[in-house]
Protein backbone atom coordinates (compact mmCIF):
# COMPACT_ATOMS: atom_id res chain seq x y z
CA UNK A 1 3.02 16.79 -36.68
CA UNK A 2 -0.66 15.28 -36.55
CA UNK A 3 -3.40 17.33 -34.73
CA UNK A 4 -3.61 17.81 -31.35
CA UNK A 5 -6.05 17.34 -28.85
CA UNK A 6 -7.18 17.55 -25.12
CA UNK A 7 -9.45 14.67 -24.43
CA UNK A 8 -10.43 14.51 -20.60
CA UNK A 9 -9.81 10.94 -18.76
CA UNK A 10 -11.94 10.55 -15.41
CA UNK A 11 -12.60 10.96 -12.48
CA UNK A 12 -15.14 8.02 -13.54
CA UNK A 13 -14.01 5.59 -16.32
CA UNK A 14 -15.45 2.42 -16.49
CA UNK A 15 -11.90 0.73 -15.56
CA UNK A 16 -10.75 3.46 -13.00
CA UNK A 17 -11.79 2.50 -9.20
CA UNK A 18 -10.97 5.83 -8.13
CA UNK A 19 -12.17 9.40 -9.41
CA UNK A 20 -8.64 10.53 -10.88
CA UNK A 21 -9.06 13.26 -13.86
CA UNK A 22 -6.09 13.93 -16.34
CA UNK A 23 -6.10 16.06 -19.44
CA UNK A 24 -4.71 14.00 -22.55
CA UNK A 25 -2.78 16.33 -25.01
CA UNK A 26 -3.00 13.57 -27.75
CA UNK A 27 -1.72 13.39 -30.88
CA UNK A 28 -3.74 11.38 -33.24
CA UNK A 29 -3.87 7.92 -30.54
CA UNK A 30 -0.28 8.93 -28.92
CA UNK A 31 -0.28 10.69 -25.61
CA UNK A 32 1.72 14.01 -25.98
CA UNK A 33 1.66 15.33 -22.56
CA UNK A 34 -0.88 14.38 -19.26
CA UNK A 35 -1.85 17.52 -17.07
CA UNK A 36 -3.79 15.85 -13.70
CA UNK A 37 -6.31 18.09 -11.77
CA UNK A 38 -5.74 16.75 -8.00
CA UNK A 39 -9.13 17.03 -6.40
CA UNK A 40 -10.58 17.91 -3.14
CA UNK A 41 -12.15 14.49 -1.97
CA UNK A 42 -11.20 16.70 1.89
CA UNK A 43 -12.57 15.20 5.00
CA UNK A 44 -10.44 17.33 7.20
CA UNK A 45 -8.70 14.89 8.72
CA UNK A 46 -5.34 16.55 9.89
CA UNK A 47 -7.96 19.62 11.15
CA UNK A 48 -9.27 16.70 13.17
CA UNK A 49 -5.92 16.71 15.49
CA UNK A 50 -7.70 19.87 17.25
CA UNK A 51 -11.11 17.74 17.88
CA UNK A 52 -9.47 14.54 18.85
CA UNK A 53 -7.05 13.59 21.46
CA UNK A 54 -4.24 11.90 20.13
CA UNK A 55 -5.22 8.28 21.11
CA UNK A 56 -8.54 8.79 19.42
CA UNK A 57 -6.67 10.16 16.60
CA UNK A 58 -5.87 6.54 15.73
CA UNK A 59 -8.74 5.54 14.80
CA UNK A 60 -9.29 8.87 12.35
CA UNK A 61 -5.84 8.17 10.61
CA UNK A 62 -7.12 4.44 9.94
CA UNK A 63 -9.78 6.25 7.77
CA UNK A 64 -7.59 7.78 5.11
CA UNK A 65 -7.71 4.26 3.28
CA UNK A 66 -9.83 1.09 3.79
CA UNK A 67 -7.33 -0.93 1.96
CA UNK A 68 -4.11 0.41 4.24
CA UNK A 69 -6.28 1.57 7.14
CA UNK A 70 -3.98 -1.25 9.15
CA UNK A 71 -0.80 0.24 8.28
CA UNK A 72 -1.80 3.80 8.58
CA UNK A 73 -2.62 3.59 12.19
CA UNK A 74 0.57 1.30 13.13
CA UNK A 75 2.51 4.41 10.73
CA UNK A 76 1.04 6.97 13.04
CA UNK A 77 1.05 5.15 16.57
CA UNK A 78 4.80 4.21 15.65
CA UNK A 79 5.15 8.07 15.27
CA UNK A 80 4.14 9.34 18.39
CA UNK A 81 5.58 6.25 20.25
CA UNK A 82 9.05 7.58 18.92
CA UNK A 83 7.70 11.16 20.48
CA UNK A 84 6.96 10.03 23.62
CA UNK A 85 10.10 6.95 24.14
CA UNK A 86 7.50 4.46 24.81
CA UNK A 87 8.26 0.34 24.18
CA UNK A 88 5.78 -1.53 22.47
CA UNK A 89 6.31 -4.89 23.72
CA UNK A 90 8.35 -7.34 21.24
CA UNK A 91 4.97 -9.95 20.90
CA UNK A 92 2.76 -6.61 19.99
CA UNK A 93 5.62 -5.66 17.24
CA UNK A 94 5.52 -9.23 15.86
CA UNK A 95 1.55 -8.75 15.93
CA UNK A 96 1.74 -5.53 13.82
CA UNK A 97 4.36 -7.43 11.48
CA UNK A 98 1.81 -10.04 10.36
CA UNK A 99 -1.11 -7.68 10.25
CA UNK A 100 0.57 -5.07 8.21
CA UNK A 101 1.78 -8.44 5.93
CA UNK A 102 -1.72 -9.70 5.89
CA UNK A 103 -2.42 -6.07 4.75
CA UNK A 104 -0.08 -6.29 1.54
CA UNK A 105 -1.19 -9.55 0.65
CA UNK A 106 -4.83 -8.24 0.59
CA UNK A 107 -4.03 -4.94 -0.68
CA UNK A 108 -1.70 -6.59 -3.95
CA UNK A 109 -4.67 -9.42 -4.82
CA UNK A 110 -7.34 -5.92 -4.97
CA UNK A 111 -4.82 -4.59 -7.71
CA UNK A 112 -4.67 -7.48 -9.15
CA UNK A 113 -8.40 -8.35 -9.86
CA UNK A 114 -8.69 -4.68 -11.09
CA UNK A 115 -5.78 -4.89 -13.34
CA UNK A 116 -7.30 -7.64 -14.83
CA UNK A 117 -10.30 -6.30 -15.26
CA UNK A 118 -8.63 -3.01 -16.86
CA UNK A 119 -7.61 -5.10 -19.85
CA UNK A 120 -11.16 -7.73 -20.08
CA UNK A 121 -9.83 -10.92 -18.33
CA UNK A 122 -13.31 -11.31 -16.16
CA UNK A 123 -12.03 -14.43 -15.00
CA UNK A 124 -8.98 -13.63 -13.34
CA UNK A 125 -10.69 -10.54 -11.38
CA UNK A 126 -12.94 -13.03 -9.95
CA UNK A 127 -10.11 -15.41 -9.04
CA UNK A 128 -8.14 -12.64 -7.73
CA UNK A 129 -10.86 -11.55 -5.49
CA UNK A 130 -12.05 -14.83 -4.49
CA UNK A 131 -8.21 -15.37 -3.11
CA UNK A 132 -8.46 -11.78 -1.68
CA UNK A 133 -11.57 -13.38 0.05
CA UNK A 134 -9.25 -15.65 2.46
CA UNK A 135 -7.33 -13.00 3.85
CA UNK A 136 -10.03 -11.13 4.65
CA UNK A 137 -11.42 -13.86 6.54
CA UNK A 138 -8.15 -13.93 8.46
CA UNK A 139 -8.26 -10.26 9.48
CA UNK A 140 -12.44 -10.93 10.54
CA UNK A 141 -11.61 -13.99 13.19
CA UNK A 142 -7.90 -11.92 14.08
CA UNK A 143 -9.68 -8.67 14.61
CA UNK A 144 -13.67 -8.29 13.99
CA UNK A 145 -13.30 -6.34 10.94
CA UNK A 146 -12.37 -6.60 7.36
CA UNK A 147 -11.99 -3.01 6.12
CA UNK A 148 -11.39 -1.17 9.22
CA UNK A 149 -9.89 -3.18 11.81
CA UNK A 150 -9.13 -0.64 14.91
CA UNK A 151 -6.43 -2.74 16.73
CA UNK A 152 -3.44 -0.15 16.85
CA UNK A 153 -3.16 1.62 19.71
CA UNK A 154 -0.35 3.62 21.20
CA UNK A 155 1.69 1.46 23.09
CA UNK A 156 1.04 -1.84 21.17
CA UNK A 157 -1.97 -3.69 20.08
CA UNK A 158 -5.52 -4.56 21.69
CA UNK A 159 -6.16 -7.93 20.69
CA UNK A 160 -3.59 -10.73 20.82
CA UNK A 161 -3.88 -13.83 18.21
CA UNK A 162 -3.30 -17.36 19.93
CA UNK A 163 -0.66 -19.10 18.82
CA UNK A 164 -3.40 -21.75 17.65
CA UNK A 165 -4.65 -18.74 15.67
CA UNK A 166 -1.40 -18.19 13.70
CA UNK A 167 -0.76 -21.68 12.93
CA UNK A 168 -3.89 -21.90 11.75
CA UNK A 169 -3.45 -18.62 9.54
CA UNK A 170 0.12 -20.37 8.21
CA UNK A 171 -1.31 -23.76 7.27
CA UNK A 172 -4.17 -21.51 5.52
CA UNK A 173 -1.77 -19.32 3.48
CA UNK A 174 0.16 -22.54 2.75
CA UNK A 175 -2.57 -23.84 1.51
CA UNK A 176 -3.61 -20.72 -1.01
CA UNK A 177 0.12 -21.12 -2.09
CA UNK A 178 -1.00 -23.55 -4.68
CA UNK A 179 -3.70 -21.47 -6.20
CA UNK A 180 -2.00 -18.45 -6.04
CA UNK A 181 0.61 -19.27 -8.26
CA UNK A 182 -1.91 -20.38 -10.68
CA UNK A 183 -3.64 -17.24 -10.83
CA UNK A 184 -0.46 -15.47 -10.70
CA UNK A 185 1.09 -17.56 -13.40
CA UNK A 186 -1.55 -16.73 -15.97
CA UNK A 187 -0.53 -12.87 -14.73
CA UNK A 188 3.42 -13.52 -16.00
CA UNK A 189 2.79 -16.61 -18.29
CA UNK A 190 0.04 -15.83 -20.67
CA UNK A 191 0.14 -14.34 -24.14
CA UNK A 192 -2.41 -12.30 -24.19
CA UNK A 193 -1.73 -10.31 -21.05
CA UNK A 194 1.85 -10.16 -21.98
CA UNK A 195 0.72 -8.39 -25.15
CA UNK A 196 -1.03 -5.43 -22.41
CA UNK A 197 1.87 -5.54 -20.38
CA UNK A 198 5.44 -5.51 -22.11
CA UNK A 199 7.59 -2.64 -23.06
CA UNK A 200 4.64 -0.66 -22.32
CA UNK A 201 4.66 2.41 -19.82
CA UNK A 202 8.77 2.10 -19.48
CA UNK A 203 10.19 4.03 -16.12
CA UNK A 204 13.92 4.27 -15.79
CA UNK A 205 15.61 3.90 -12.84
CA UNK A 206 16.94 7.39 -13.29
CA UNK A 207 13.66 8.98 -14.29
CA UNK A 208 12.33 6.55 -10.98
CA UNK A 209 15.40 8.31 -8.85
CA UNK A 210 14.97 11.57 -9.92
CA UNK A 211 10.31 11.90 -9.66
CA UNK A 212 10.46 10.26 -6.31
CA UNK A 213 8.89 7.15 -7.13
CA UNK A 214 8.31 4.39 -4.44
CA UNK A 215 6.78 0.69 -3.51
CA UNK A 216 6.29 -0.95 -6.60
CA UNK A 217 6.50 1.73 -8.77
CA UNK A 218 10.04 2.50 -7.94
CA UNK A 219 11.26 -1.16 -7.44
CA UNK A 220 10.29 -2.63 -10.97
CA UNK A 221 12.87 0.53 -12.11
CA UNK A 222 15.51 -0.81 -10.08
CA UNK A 223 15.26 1.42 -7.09
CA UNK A 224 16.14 -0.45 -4.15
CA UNK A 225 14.21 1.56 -1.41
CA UNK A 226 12.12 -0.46 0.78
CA UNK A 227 11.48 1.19 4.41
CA UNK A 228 11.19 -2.42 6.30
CA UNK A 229 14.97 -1.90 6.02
CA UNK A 230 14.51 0.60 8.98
CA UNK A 231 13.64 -2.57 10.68
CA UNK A 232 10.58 -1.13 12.42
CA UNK A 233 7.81 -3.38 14.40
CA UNK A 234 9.48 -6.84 13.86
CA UNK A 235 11.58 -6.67 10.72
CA UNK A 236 14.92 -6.25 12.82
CA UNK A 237 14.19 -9.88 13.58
CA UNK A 238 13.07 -11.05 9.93
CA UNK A 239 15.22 -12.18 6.84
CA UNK A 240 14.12 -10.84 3.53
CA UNK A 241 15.51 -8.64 0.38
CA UNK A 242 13.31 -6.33 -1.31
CA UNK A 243 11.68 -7.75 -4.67
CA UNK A 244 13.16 -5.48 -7.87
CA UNK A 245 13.41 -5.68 -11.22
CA UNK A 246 15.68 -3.36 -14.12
CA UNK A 247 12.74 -3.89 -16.62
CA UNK A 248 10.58 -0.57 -15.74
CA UNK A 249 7.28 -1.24 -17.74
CA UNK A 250 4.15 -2.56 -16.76
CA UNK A 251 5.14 -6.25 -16.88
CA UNK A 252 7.61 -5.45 -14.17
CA UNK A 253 5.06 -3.63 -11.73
CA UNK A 254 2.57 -6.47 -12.11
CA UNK A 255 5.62 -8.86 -11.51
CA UNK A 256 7.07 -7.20 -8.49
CA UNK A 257 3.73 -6.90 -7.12
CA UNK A 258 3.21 -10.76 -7.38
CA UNK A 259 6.84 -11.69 -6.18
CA UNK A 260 5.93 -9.25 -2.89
CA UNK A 261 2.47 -11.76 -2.46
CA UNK A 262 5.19 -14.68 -1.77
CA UNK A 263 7.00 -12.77 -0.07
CA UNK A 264 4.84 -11.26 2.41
CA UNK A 265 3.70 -15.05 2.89
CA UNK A 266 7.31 -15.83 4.00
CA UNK A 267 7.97 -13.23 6.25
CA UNK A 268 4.48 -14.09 8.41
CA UNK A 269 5.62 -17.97 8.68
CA UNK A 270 8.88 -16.48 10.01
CA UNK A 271 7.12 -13.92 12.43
CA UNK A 272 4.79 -16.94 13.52
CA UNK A 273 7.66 -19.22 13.93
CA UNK A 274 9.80 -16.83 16.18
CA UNK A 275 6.83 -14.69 18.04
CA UNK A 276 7.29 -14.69 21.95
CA UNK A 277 4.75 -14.80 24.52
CA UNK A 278 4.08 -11.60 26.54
CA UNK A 279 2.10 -8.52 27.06
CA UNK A 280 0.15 -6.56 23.72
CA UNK A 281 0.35 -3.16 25.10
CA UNK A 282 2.87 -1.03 27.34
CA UNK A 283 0.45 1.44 29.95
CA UNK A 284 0.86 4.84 28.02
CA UNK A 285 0.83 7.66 30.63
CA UNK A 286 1.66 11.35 29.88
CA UNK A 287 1.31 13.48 26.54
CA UNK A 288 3.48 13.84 23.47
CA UNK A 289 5.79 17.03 23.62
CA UNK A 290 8.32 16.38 20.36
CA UNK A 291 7.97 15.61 17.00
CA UNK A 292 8.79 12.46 14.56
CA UNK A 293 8.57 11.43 10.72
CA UNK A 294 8.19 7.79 10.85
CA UNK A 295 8.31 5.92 7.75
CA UNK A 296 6.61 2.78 6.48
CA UNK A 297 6.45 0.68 3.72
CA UNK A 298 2.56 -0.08 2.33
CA UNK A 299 1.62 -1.94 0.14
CA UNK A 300 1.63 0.93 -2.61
CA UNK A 301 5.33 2.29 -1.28
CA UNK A 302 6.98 4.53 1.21
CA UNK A 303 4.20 6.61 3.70
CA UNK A 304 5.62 9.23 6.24
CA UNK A 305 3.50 9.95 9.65
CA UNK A 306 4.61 13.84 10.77
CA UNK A 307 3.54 14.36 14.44
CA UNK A 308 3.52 16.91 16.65
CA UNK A 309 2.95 17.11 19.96
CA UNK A 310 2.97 20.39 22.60
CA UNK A 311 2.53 18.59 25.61
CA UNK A 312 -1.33 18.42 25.39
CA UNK A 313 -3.77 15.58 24.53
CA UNK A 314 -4.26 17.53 21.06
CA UNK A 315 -1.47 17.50 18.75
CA UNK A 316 -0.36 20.40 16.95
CA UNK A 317 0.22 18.68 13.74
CA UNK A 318 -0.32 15.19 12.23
CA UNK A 319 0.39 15.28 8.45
CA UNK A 320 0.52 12.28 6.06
CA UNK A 321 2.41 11.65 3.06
CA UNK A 322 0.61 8.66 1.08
CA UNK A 323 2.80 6.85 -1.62
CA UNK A 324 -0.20 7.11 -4.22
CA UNK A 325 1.02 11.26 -3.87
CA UNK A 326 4.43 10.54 -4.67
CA UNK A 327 3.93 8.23 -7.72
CA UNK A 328 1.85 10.75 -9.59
CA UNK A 329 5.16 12.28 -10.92
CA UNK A 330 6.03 8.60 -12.36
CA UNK A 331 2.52 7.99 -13.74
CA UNK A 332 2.86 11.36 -15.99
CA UNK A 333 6.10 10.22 -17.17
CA UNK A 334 5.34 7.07 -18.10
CA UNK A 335 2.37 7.92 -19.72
CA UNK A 336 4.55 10.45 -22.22
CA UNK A 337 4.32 8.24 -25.93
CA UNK A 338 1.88 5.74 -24.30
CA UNK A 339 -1.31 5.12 -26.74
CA UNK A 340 -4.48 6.57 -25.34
CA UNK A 341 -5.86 2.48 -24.84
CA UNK A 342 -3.05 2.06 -22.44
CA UNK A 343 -4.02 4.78 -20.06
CA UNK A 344 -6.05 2.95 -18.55
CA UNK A 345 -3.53 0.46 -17.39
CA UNK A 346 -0.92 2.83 -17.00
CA UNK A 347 -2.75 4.73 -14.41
CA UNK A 348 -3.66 1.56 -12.37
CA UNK A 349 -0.32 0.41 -12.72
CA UNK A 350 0.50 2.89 -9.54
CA UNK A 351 -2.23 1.17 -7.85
CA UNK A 352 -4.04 4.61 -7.20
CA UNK A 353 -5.85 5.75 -4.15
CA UNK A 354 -7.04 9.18 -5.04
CA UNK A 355 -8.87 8.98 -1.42
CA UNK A 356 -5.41 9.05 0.32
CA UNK A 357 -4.09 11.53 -2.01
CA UNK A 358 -6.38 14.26 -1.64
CA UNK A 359 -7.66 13.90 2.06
């Protein structure tokens, strides 16, 4: 047995966009155990449910992440539309579809620039980014904003996107296609990145089954657990199969990540191609008086919205379960035998968002 030692990683590392700390028991370069120190980044947003009523709650819950604030206020209006038996209109669930699509598309090109800078490739950040650009574009003219776009509400959507709009956005994404798999390619094709990325920071589908593991994280270990099953917002009415793979390392992650870029591309020219006209937005009258875990699937895995309501404007509860706090279990596991150089990788392979995680 070589000598041991605790060497601390984070919360700022020059590869790390989020301020995650974890104690490295190494021995010699080989990672022995990892012991993470969740911090207190607290904004006090679930005290906030006693502050705000629960239709300006929507716009606090958006908040918890800039790069899922979409998804985390269609997660929570979905919630307390289930609490109060209200139907969103079948043109505003189309509308959430291809945002919250949009969303993963934007949210997987992020990773990927960062990934690639974790292991030097300048390059193919700036690629990645300058792709990443486009969508963002598409979520300014669709909504006004690119980080925080505000267009959940309970009872549907406030802006609509003209049909002129989402061709547009189709023959735009059909045109990235192209360059995207170029970038991509050098992502799954080239030497040097496969030399980062194979049989390194292995997962197995049991250890994936048995930590909780979700989104990518669980998926390139096999696990076939994808919450657009539950056919929420539009994806009753849309084909696809979850993307999976039985390899586990971090060659699989990247590569599920990428397949789910195409994918998400396919399942907006569906939504375009079979959205009906009609109202955004059902007239919400009364207070919620129940409670609901609603599930979705970001672009980092499964998130659950808890609301409760007493029959007030002021919910009693709203509590969030981000996917970044369920893959933390996973990302100590794999990083058991990894070398210290690949902790870097290995902890952006969960796609981390310590924000969401301790809010």
């Amino acid at each position: 047995m070589g000598k041991r030692s605790v060497v601390p990683f984070g919360p700022h590392h020059p590869v790390l966009p989020e301020p995650i700390h974890l104690d490295l028991v190494l021995e010699d370069e080989t990672v022995i155990e990892a012991v993470p120190s969740i911090g207190y980044i607290h904004r006090g947003l679930e005290t906030l449910v006693k502050k705000k009523d629960y239709k300006q709650y929507v716009y606090v819950v958006e908040r918890i992440c800039g790069i899922c604030s979409f998804m985390h206020g269609m997660g929570y209006c979905e919630s307390i539309e289930h609490v109060m038996n209200v139907e969103v209109p079948v043109r505003a669930k189309y509308l959430r579809t291809i945002w919250a699509e949009l969303s993963r598309i934007h949210s997987h090109l992020l990773w990927l620039g960062l990934f690639a800078d974790a292991f030097g490739f300048e390059s193919l950040f700036m690629h990645s980014w300058r792709l990443r650009e486009k969508i963002l574009d598409m979520f300014e003219y669709s909504t006004g904003g690119r980080v925080i776009f505000s267009v959940n509400t309970v009872g549907g959507v406030l802006k609509d996107m003209p049909n002129e709009m989402l061709t547009k956005f189709v023959k735009m994404l059909d045109e990235m296609d192209g360059e995207l798999r170029k970038v991509t390619g050098v992502f799954l094709n080239d030497y040097t990145v496969n030399s980062r990325l194979r049989d390194v920071g292995f997962l197995t589908y049991e250890k994936a089954w048995e930590l909780g593991a979700v989104g990518p994280m669980g998926k390139a270990s096999g696990l076939n657990v994808d919450m657009r099953q539950r056919k929420y917002a539009a994806y009753g009415d849309l084909d696809f199969t979850p993307i999976t793979s039985n390899v586990g390392d971090c060659y699989a992650r990247t590569d599920v990540r990428i397949q789910e870029i195409f994918q998400s591309i396919d399942l907006i020219r569906q939504a375009v191609a079979k959205i009906p006209e009609g109202p955004i937005a059902t007239d919400v009258k009364g207070t919620p008086n129940g409670e609901y875990f609603m599930r979705v699937e970001q672009p980092r895995g499964e998130a659950v919205f808890y609301t409760r309501g007493n029959g007030s404007m002021y919910l009693d509860r709203a509590r969030i379960r981000t996917p970044t706090f369920a893959n933390i279990p996973a990302l100590l596991e794999t990083l058991k035998g990894a070398q210290l150089a690949d902790v870097p990788l290995l902890v952006l392979t969960i796609d981390p968002c310590i924000s969401c995680t301790e809010r």
